[in-house]
N, C-alpha and C. Protein backbone atom coordinates (compact mmCIF):
# COMPACT_ATOMS: atom_id res chain seq x y z
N UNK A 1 -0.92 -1.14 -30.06
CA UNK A 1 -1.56 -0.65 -31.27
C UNK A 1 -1.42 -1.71 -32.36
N UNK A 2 -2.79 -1.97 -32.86
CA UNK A 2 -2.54 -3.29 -33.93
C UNK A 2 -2.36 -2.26 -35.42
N UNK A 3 -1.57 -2.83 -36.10
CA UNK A 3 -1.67 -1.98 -37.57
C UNK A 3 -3.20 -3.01 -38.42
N UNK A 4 -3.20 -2.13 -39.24
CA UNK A 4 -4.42 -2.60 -40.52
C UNK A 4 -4.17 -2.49 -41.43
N UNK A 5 -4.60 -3.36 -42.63
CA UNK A 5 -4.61 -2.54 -44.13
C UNK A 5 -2.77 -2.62 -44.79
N UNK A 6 -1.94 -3.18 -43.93
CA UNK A 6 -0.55 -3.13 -44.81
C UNK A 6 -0.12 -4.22 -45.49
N UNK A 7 0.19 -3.73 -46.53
CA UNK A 7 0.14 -4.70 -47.73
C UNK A 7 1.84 -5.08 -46.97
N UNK A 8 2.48 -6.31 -47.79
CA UNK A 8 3.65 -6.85 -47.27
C UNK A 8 4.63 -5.80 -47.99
N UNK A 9 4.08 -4.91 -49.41
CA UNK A 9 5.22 -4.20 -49.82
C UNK A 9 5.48 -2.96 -48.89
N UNK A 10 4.72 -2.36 -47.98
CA UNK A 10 4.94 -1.44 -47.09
C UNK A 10 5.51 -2.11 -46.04
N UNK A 11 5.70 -3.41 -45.77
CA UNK A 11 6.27 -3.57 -44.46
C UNK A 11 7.74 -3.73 -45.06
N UNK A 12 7.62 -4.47 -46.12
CA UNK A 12 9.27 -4.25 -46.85
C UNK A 12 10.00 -3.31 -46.93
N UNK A 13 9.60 -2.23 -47.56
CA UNK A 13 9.57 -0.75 -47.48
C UNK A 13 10.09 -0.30 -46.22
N UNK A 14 9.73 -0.39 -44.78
CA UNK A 14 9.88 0.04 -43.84
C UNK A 14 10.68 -0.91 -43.23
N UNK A 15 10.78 -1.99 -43.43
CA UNK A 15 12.32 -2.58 -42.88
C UNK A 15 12.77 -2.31 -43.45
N UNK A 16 13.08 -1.92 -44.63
CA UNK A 16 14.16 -1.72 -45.53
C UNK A 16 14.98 -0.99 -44.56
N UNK A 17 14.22 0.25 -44.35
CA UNK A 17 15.07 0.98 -43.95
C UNK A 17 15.71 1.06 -42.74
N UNK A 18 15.35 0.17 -41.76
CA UNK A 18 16.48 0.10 -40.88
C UNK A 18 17.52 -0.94 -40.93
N UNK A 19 17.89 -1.54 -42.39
CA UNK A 19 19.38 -2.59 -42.73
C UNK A 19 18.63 -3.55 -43.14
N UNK A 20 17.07 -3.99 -43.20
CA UNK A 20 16.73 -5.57 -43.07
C UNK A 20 17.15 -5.06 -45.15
N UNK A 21 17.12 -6.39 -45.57
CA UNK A 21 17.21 -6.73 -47.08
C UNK A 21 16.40 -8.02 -47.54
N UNK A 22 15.73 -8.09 -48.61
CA UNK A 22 15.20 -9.59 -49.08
C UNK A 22 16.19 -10.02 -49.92
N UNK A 23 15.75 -11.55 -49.33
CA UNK A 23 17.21 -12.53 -49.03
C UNK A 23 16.16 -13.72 -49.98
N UNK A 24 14.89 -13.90 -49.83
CA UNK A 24 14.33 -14.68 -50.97
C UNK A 24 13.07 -14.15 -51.05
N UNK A 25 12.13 -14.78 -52.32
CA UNK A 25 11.02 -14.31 -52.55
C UNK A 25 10.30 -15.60 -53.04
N UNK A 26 8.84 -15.35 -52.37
CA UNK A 26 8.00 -16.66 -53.05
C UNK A 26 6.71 -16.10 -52.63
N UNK A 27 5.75 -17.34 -52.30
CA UNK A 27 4.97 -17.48 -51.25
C UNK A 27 4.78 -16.02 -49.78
N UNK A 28 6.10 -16.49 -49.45
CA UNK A 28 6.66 -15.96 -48.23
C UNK A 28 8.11 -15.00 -48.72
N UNK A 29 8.20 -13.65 -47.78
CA UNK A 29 9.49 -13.26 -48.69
C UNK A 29 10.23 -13.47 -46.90
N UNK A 30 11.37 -13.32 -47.44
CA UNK A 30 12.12 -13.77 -46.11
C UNK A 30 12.92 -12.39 -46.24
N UNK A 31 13.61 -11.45 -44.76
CA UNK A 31 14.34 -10.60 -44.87
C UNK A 31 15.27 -10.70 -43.77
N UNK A 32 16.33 -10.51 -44.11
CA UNK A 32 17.28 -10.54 -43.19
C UNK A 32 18.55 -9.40 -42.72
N UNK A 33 19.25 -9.27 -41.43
CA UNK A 33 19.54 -7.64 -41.30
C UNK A 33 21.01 -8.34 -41.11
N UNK A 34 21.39 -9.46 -41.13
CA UNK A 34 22.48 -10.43 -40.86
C UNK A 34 22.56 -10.89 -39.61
N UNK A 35 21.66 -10.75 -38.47
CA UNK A 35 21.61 -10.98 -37.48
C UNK A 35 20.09 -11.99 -37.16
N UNK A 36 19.32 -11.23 -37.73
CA UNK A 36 17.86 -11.57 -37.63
C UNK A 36 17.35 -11.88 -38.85
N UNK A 37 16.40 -13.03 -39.11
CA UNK A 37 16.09 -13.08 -40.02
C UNK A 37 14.35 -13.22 -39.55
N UNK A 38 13.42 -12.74 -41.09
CA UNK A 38 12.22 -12.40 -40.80
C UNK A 38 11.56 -12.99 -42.16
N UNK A 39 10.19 -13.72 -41.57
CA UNK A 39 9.51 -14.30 -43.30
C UNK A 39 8.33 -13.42 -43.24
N UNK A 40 7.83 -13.12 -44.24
CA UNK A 40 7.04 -11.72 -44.16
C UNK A 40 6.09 -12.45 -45.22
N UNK A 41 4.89 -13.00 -44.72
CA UNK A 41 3.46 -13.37 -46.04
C UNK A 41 3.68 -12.50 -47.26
N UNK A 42 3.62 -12.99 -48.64
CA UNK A 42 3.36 -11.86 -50.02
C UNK A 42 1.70 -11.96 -49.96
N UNK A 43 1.18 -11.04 -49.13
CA UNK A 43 -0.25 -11.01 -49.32
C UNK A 43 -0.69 -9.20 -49.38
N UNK A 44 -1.66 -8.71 -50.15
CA UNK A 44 -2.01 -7.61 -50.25
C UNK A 44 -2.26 -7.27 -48.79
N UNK A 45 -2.60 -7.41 -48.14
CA UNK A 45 -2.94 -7.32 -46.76
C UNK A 45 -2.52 -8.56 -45.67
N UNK A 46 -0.86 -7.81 -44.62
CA UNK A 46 -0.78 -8.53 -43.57
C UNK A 46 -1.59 -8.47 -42.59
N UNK A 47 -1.92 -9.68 -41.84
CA UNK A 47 -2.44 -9.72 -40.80
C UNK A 47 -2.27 -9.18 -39.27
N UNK A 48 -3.07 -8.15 -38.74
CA UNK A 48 -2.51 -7.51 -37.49
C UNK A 48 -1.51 -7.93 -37.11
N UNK A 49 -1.93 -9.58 -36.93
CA UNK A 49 -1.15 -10.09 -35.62
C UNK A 49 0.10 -10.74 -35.76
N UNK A 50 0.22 -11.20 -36.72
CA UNK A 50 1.40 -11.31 -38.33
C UNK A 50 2.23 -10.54 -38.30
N UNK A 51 1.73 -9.57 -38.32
CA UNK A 51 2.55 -7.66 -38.39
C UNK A 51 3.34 -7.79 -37.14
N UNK A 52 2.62 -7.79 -35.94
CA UNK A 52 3.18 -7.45 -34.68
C UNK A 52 4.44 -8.43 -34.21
N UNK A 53 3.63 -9.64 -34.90
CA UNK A 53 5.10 -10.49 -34.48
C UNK A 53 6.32 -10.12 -35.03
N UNK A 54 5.93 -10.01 -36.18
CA UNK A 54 7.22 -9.81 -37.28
C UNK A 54 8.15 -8.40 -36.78
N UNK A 55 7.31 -7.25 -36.47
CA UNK A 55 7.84 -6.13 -35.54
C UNK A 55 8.33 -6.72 -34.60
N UNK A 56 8.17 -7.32 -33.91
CA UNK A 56 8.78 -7.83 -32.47
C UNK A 56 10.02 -8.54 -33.15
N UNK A 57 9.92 -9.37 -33.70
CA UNK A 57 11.35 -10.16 -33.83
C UNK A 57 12.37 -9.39 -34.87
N UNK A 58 11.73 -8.00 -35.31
CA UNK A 58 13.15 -7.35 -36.24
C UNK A 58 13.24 -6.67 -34.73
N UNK A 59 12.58 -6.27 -33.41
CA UNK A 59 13.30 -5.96 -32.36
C UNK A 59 13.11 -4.46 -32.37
N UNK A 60 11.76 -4.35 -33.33
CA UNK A 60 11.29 -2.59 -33.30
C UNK A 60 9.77 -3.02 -31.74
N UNK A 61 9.81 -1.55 -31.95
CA UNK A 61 8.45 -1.17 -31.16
C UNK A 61 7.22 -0.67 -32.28
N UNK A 62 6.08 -1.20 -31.35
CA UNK A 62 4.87 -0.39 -32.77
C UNK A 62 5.44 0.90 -33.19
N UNK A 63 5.52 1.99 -31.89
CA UNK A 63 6.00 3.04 -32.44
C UNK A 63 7.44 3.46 -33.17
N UNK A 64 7.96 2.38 -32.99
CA UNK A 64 9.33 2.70 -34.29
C UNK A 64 9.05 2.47 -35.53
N UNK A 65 8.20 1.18 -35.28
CA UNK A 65 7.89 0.87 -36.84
C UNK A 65 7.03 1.76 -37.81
N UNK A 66 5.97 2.36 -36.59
CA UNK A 66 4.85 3.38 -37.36
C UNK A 66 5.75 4.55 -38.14
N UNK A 67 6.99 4.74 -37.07
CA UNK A 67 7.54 5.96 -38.15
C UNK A 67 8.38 5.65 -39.18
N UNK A 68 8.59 4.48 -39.45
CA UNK A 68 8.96 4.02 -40.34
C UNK A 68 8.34 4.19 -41.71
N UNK A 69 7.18 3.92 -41.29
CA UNK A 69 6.16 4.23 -42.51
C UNK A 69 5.91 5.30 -43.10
């Protein structure tokens, strides 16, 4: 399942809540859970495929992340 339409503050939002934290902000915000670290585009809209990676390497599934949201 590709996501659509999520801005980078909802994906922040939803790592938040499983331990990740922002660790810097720019361009790119970077988040990290102390184990994993993740750079997340500051764009009104991430890119599907952007999204999915970034899910994959905090080590969720689409469907963990969806309920995240």
């Amino acid at each position: 399942m590709l996501f659509t339409d999520l801005s980078s503050e909802r994906v922040i939002k939803a790592l938040s809540k499983v331990g990740f934290r922002v660790i810097r902000q720019g361009k790119h915000i970077g988040m990290s859970n102390g184990k994993c670290h993740l750079t997340i585009p500051n764009n009104n809209r991430v890119n599907p495929y952007t999204l999915r990676s970034i899910i994959r390497s905090a080590e969720l599934t689409d469907e963990e992340f969806k309920e995240l949201l």
